[in-house]
C-alpha atoms as a PDB file:
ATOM      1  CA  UNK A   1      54.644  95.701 118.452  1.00  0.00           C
ATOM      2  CA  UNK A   2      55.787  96.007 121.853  1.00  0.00           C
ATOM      3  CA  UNK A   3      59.030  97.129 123.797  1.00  0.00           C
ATOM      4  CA  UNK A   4      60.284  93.546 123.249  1.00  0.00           C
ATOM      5  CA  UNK A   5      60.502  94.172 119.262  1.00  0.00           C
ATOM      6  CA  UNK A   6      62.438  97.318 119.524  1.00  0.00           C
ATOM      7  CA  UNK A   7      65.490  96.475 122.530  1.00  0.00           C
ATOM      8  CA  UNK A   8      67.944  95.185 119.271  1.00  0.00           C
ATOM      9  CA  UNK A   9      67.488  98.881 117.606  1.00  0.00           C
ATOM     10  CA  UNK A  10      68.095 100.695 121.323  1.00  0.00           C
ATOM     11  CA  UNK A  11      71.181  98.737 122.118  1.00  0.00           C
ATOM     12  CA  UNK A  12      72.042  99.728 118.328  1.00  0.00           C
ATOM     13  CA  UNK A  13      71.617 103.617 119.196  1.00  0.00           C
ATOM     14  CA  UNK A  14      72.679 103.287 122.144  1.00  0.00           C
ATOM     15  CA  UNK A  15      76.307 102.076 120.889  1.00  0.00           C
ATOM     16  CA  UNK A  16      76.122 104.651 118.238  1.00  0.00           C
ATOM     17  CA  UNK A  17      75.511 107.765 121.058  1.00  0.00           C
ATOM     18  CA  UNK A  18      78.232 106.527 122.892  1.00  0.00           C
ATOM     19  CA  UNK A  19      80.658 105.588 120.552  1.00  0.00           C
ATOM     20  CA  UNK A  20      79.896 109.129 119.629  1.00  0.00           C
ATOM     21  CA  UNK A  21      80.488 110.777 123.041  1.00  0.00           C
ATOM     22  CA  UNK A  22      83.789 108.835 123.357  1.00  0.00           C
ATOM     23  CA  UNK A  23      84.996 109.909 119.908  1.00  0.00           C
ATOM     24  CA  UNK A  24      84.525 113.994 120.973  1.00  0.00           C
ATOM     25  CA  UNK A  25      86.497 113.632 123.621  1.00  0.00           C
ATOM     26  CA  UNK A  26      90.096 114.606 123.132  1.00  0.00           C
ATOM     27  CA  UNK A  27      91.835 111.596 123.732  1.00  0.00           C
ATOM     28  CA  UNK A  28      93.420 108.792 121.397  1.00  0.00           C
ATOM     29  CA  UNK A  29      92.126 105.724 123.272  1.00  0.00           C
ATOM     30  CA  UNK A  30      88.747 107.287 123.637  1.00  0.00           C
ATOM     31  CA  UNK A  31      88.619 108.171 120.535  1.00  0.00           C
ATOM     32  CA  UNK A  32      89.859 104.462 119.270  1.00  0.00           C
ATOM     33  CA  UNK A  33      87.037 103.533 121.608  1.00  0.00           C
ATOM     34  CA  UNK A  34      84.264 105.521 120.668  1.00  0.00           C
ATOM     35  CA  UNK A  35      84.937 104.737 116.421  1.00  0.00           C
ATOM     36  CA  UNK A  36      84.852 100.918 117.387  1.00  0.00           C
ATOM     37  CA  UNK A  37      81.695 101.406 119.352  1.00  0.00           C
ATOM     38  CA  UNK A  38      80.315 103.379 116.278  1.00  0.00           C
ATOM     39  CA  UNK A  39      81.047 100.999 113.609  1.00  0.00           C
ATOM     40  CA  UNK A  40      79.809  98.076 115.992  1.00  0.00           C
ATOM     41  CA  UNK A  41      76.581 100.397 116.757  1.00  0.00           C
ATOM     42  CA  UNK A  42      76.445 100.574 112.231  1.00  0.00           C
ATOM     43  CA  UNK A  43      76.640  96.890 111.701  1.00  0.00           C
ATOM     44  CA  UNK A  44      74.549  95.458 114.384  1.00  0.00           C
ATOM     45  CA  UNK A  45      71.660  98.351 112.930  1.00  0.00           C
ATOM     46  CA  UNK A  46      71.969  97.195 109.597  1.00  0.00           C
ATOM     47  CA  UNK A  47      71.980  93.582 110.828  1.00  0.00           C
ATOM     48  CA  UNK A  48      68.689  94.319 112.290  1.00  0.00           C
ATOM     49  CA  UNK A  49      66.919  96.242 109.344  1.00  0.00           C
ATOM     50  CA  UNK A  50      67.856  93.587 106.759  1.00  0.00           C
ATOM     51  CA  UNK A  51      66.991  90.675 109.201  1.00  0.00           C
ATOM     52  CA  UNK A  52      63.533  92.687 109.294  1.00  0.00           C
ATOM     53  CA  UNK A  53      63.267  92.974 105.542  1.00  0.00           C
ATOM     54  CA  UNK A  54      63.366  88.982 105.234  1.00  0.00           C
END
């Protein structure tokens, strides 16, 4: 179980913490922004955990 095995969750949190960040700030198009980059950040995570499970 290296580093290789865990990039796909990273990039996952990764989009989540940002989308996040862009959200707080007080501006419509971040904001826009940072809930696309959240839901993205949501699917691609549960992509990976039930790709795992099989």
């Amino acid at each position: 179980m290296g580093l290789q095995n865990h990039v796909d969750d990273v990039e996952a949190t990764f989009f989540i913490t940002v989308g996040f960040v862009l959200f707080v700030i007080p501006e419509p198009a971040t904001s826009a922004l940072g809930i696309a980059m959240m839901l993205l950040g949501i699917v691609w995570w549960f992509d990976e955990w039930r790709s795992a499970e099989v």
